[in-house]
N, C-alpha and C. Protein backbone atom coordinates (compact mmCIF):
# COMPACT_ATOMS: atom_id res chain seq x y z
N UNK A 1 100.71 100.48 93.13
CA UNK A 1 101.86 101.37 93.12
C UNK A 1 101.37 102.80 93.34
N UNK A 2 101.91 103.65 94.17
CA UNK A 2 101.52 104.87 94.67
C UNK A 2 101.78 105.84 93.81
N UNK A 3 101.18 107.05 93.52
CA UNK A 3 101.93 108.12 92.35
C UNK A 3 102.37 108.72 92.70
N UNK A 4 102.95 109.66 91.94
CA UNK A 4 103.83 110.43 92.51
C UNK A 4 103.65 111.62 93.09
N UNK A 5 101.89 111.88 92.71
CA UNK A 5 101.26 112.95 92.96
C UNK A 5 101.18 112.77 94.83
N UNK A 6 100.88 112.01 95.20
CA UNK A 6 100.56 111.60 96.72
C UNK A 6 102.10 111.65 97.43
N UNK A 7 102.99 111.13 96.73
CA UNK A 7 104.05 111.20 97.13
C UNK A 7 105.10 112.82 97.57
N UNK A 8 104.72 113.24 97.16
CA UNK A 8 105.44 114.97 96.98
C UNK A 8 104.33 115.07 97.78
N UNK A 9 102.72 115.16 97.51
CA UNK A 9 102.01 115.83 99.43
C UNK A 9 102.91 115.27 100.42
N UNK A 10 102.58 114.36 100.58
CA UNK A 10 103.62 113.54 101.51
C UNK A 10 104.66 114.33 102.40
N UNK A 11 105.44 114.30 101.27
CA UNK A 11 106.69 114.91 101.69
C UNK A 11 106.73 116.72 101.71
N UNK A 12 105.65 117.11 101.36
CA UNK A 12 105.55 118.55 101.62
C UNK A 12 104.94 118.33 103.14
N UNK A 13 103.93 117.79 103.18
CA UNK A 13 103.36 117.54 104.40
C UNK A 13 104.24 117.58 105.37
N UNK A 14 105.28 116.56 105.79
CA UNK A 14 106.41 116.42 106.38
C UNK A 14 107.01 117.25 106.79
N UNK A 15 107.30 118.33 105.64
CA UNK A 15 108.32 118.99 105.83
C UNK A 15 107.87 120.06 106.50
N UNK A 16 106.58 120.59 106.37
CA UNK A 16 106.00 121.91 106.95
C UNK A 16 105.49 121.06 108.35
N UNK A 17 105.29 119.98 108.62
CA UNK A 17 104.91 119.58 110.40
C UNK A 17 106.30 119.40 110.86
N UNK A 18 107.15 119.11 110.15
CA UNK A 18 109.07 119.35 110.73
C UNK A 18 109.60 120.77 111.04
N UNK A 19 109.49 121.52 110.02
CA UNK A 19 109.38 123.16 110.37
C UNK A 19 108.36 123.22 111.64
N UNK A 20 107.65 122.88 111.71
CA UNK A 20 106.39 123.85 112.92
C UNK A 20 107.24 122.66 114.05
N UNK A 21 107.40 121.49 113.81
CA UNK A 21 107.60 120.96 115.15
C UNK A 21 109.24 121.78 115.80
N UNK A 22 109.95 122.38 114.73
CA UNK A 22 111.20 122.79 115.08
C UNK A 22 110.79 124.01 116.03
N UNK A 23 110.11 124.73 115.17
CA UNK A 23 109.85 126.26 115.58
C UNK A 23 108.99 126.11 117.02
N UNK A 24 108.52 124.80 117.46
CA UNK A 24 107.56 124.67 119.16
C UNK A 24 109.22 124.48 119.82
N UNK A 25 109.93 123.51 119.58
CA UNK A 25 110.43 122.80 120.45
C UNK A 25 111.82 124.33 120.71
N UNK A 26 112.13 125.13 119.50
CA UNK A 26 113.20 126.10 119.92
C UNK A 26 112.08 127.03 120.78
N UNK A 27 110.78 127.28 120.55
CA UNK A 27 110.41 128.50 121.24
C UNK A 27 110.29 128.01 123.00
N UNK A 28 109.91 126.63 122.70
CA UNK A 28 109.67 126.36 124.47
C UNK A 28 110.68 125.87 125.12
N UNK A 29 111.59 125.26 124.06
CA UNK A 29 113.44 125.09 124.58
C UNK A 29 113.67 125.95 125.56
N UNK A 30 114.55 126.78 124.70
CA UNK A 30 114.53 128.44 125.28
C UNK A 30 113.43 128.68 126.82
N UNK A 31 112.32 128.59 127.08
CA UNK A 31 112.23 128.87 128.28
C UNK A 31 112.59 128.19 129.46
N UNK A 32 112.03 126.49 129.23
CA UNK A 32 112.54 125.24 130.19
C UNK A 32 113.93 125.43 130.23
N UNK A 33 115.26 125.95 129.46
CA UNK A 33 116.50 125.72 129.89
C UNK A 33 116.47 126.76 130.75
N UNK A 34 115.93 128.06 130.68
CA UNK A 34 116.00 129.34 131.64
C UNK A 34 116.96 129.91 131.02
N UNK A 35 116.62 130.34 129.46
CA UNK A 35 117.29 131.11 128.68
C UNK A 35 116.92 132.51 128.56
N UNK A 36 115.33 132.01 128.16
CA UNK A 36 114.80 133.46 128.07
C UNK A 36 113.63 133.09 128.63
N UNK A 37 113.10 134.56 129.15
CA UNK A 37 111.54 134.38 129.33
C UNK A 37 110.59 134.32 128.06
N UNK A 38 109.29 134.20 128.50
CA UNK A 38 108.34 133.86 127.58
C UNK A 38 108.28 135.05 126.20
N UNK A 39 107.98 136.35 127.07
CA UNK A 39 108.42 137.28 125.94
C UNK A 39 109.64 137.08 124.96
N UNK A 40 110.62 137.15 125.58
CA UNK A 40 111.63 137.01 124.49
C UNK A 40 111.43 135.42 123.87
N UNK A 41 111.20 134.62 124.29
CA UNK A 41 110.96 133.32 123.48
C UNK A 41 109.80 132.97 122.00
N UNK A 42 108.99 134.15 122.43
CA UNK A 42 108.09 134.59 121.00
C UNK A 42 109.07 135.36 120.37
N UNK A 43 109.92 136.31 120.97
CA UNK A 43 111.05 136.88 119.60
C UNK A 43 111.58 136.05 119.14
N UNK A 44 111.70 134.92 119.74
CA UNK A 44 113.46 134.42 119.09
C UNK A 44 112.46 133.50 118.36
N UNK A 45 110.77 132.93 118.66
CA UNK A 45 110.23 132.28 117.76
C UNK A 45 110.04 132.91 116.43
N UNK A 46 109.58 134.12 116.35
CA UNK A 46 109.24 134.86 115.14
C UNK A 46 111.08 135.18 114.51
N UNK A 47 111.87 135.54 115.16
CA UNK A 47 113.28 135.55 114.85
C UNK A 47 113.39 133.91 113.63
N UNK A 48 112.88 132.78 114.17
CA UNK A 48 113.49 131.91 113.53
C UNK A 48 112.26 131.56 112.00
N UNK A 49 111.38 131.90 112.16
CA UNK A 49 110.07 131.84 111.45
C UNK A 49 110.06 132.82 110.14
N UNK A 50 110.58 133.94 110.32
CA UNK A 50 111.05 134.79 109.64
C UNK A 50 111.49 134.98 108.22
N UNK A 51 113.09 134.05 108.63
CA UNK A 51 113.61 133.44 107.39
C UNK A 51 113.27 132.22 106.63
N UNK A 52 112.57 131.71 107.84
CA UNK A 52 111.91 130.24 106.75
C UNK A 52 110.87 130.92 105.78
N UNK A 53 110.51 131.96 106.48
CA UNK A 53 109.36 132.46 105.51
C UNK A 53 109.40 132.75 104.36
N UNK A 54 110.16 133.90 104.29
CA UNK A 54 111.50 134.09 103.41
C UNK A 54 112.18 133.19 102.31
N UNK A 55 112.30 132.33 102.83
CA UNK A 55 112.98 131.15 101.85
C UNK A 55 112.13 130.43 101.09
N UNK A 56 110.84 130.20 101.76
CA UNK A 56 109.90 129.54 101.38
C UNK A 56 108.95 130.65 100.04
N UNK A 57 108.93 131.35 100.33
CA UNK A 57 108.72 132.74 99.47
C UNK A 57 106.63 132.80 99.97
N UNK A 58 106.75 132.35 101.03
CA UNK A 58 105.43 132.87 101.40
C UNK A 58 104.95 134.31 102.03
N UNK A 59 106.43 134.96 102.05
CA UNK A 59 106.33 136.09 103.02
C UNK A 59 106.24 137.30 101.88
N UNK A 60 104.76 138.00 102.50
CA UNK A 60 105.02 139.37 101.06
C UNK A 60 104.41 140.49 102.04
N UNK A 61 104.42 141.52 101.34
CA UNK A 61 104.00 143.07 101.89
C UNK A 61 102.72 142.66 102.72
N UNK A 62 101.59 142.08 102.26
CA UNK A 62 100.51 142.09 102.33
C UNK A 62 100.55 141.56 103.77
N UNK A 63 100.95 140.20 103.67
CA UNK A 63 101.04 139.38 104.76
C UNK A 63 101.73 139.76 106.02
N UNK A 64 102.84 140.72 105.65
CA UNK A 64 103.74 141.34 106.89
C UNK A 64 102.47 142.44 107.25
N UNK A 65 102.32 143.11 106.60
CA UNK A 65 101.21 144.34 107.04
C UNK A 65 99.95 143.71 107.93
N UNK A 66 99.28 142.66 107.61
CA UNK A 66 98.62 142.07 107.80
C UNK A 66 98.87 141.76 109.82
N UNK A 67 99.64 140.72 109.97
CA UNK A 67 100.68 140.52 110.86
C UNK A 67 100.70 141.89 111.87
N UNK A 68 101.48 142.62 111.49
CA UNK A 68 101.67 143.78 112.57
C UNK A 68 100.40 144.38 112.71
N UNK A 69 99.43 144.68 112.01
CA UNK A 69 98.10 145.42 112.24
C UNK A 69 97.71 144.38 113.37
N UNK A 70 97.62 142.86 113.03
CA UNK A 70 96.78 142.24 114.07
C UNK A 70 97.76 142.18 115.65
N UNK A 71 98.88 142.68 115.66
CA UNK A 71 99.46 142.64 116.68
C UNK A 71 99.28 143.58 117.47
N UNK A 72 98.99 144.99 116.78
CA UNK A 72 98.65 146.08 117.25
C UNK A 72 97.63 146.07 117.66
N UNK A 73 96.61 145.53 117.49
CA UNK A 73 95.12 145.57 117.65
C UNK A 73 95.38 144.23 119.37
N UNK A 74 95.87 143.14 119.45
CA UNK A 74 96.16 143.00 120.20
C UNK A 74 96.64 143.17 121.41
N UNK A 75 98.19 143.99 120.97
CA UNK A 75 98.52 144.65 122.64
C UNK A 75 97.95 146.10 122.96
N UNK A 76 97.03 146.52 121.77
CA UNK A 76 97.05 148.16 122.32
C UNK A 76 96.22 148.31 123.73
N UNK A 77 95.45 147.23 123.66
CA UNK A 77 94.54 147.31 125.09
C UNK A 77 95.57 147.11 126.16
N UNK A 78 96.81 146.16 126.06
CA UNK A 78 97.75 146.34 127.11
C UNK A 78 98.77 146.98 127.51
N UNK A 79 98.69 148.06 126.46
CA UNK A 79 100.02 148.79 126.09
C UNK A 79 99.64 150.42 126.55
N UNK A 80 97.97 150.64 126.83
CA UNK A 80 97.13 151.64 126.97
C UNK A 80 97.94 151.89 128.11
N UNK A 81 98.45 153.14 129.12
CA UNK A 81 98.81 153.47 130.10
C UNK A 81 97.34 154.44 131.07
N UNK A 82 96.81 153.64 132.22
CA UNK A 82 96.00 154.31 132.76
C UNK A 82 96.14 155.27 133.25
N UNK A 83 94.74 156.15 132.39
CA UNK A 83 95.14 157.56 133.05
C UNK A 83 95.09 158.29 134.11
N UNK A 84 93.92 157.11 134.56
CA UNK A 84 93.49 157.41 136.44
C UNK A 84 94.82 157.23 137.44
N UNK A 85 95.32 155.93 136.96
CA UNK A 85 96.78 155.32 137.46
C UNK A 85 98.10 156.84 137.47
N UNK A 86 97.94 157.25 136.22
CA UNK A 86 99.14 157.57 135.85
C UNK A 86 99.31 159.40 136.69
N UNK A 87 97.74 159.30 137.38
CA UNK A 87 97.88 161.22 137.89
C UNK A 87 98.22 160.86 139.45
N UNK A 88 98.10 159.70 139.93
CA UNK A 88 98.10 159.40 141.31
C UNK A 88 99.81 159.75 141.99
N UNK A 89 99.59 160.44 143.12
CA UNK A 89 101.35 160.83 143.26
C UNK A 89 101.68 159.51 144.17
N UNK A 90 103.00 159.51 143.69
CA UNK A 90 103.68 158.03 144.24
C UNK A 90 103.88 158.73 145.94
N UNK A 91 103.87 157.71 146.50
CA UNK A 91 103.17 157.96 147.88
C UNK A 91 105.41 156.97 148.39
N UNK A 92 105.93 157.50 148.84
CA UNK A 92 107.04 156.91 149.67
C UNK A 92 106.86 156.52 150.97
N UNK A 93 107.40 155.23 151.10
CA UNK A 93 106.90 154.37 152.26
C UNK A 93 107.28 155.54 153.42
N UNK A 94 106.77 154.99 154.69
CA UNK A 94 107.02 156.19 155.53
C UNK A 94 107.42 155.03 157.02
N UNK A 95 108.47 155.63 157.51
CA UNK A 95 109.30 154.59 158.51
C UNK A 95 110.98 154.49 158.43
């Protein structure tokens, strides 16, 4: 007979690979129907991730801070505007 201790992993188990399988299938939904593009399909993923977080009470100061620092550190290399790029005069087609 199984206990009950194994039984509740179980079903926690479940429930957090049901959450993550929800949160793949709305983020890549959304692009295959030609709803949104990929960018906005990470919003509307973190949009839905959010409140589970929330509910679940895993979400705190630390962890949000945490989160946006590593995001920043991420796009700032793509978000940098070149400065060599940015002195060049736009040249209008000619014809």
């Amino acid at each position: 007979m199984p206990s009950t201790c194994y039984s509740g992993f179980v079903l926690t188990s479940l429930a957090v690979a049901l959450l993550l399988a929800t949160l793949t299938l709305v983020g890549l939904g959304v692009i295959l129907f030609g709803i949104t593009t990929a960018t906005e399909s990470a919003a509307v993923s973190v949009a839905s991730a959010f409140p589970r977080a929330c509910a679940a009470g895993s979400l705190n100061f630390k962890k949000t801070k945490e989160a946006v620092c590593l995001t920043a550190k991420t796009i700032a290399p793509v978000a940098r505007p070149d400065p060599v790029a940015a002195e060049l005069p736009l040249r209008r087609p000619s014809g």
